[in-house]
N, C-alpha and C. Protein backbone atom coordinates (compact mmCIF):
# COMPACT_ATOMS: atom_id res chain seq x y z
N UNK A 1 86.39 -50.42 14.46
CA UNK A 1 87.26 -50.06 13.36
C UNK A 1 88.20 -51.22 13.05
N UNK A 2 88.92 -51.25 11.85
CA UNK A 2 89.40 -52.21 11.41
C UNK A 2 91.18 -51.92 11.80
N UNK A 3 91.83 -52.77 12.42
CA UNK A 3 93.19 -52.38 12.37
C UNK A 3 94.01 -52.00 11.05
N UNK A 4 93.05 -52.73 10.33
CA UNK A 4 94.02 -52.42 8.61
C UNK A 4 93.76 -50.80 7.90
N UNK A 5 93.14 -50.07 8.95
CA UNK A 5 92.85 -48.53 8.64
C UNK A 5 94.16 -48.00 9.23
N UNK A 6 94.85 -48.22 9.93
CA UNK A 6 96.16 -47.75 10.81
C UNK A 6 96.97 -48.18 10.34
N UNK A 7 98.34 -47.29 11.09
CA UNK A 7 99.60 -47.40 10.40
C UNK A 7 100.13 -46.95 11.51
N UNK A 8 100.53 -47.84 12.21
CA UNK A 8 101.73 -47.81 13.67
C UNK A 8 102.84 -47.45 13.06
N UNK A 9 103.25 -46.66 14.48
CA UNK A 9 104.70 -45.90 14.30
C UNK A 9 105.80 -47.19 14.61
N UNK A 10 106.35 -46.90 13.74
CA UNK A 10 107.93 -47.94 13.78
C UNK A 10 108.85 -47.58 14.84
N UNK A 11 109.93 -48.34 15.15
CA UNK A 11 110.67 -48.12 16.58
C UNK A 11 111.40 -46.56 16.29
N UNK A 12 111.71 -45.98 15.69
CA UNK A 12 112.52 -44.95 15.62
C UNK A 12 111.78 -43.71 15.84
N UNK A 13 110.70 -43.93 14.86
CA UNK A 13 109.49 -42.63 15.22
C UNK A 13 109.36 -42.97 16.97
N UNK A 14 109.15 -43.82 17.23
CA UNK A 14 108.88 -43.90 19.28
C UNK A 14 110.07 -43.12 19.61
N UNK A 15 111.21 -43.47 19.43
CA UNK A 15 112.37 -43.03 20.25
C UNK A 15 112.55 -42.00 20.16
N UNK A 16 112.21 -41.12 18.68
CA UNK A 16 112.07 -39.82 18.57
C UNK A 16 111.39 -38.80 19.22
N UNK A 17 110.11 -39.48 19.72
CA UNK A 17 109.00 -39.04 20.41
C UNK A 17 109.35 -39.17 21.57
N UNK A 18 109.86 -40.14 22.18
CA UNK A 18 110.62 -40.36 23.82
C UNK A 18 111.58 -39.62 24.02
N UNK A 19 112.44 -39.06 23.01
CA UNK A 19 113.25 -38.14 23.38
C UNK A 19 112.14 -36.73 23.30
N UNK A 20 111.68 -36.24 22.54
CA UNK A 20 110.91 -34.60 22.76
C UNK A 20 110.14 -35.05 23.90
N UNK A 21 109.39 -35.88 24.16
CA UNK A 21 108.72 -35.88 25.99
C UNK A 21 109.27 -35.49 26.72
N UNK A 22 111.02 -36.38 27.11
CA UNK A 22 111.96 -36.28 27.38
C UNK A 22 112.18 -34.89 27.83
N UNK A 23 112.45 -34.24 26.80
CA UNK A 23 113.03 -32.95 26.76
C UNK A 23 112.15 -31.84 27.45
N UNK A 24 110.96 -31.66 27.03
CA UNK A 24 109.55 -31.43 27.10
C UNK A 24 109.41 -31.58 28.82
N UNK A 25 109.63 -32.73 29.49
CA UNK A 25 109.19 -32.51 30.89
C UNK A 25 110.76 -32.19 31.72
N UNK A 26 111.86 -32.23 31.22
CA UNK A 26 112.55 -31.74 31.57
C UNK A 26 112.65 -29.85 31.71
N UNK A 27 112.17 -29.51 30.45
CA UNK A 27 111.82 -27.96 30.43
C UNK A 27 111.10 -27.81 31.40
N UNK A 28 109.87 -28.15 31.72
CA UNK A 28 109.31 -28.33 33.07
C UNK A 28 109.59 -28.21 34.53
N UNK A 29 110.28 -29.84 34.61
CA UNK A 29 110.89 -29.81 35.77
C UNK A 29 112.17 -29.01 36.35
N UNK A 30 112.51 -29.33 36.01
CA UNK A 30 114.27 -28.58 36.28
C UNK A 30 114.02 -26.79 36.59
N UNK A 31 113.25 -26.50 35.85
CA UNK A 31 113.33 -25.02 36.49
C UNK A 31 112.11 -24.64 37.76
N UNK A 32 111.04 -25.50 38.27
CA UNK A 32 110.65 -25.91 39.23
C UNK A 32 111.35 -26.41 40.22
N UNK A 33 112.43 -27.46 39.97
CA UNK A 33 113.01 -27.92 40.79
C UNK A 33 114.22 -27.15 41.00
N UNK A 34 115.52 -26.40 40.69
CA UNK A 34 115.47 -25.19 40.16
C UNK A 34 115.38 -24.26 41.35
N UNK A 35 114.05 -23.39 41.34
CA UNK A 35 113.11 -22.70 42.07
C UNK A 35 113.44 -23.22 43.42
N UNK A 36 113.31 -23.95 44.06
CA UNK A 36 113.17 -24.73 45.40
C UNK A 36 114.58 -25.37 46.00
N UNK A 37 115.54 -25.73 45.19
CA UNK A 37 116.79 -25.97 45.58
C UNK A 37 117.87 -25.59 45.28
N UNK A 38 117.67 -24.56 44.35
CA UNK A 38 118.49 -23.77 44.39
C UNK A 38 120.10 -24.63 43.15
N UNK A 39 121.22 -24.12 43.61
CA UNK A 39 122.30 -25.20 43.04
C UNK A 39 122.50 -26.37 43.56
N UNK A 40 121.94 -26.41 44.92
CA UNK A 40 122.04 -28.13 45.61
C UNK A 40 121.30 -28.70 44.38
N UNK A 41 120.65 -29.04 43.40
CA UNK A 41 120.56 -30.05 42.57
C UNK A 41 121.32 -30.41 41.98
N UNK A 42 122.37 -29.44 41.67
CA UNK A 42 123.93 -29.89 41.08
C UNK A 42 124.62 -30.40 41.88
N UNK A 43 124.60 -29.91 43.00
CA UNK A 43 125.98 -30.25 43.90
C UNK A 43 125.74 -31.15 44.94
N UNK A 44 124.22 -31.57 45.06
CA UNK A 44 124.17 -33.11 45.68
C UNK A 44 124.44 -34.22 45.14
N UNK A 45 124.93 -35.13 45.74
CA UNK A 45 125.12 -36.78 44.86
C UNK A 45 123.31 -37.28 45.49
N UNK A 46 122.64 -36.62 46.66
CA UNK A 46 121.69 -37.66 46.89
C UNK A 46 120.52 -37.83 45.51
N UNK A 47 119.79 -38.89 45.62
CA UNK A 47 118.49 -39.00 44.06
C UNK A 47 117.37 -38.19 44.19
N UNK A 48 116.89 -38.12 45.76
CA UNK A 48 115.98 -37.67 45.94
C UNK A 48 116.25 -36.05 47.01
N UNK A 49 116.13 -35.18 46.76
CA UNK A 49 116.58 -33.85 47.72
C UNK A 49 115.82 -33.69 48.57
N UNK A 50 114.14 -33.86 48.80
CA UNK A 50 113.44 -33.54 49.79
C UNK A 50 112.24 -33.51 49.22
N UNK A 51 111.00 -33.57 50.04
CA UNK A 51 109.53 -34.18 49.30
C UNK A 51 109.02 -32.92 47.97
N UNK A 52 109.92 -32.17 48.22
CA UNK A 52 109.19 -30.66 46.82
C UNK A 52 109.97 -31.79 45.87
N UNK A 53 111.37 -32.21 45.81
CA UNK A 53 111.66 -32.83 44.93
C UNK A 53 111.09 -33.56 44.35
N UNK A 54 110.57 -34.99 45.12
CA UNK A 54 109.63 -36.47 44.94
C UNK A 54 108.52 -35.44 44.16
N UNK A 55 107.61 -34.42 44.86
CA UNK A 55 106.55 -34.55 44.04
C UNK A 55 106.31 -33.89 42.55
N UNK A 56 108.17 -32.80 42.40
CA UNK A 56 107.73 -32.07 40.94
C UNK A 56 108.48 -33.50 40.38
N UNK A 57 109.46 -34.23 40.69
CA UNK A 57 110.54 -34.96 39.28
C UNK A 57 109.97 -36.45 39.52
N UNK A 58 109.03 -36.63 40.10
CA UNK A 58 108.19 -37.91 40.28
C UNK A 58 106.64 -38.30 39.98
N UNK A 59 106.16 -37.55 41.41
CA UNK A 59 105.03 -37.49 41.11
C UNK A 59 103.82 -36.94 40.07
N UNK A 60 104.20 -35.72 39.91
CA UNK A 60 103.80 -35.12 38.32
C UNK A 60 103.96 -35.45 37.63
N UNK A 61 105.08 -35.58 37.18
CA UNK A 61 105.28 -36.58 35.17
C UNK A 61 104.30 -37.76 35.84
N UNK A 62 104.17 -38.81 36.91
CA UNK A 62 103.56 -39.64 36.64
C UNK A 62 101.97 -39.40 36.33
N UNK A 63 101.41 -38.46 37.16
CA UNK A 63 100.12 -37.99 36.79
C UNK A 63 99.93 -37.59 35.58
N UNK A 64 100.91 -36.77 34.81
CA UNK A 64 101.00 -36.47 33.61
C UNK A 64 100.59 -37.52 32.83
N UNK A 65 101.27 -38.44 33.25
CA UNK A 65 101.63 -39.94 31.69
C UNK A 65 100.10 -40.27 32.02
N UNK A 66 99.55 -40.24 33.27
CA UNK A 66 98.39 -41.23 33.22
C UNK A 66 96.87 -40.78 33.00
N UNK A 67 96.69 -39.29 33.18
CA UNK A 67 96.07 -38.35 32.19
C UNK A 67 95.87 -38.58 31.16
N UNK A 68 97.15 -38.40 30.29
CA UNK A 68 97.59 -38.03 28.72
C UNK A 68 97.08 -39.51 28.24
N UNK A 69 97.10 -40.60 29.10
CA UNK A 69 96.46 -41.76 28.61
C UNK A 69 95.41 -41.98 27.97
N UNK A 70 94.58 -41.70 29.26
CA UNK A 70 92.93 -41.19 29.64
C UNK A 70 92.08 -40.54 28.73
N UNK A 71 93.11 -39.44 28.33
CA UNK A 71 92.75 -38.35 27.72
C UNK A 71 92.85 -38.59 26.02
């Protein structure tokens, strides 16, 4: 195909879209993560809470992104 058939999204349409992902795997995560820790996700300063943490607010979105690639 010819690139001159397309019409790339400009920087603002991206950022728009990075924010609803954004939002989108946050709806997700947080009430998974949520589920498993209860209010310690608020009331810890640590980044990481314990491996349920690493694998819903890490590891998933990354499988996600690299799927949705693929796919």
């Amino acid at each position: 195909m010819n690139d001159e058939e397309y019409e790339y999204a400009g920087f603002w349409i991206r950022v728009g879209a990075s924010l609803i992902d954004s939002l989108l795997l946050i709806m997700i995560t947080l009430p998974l993560t949520m589920m498993v820790y209860g209010d310690l996700v608020w009331e810890s300063e640590a980044i990481i809470l314990g491996p349920a943490d690493f694998l819903i607010n890490y590891t998933l979105p990354f499988i996600a992104i690299v799927l949705f690639w693929f796919l």
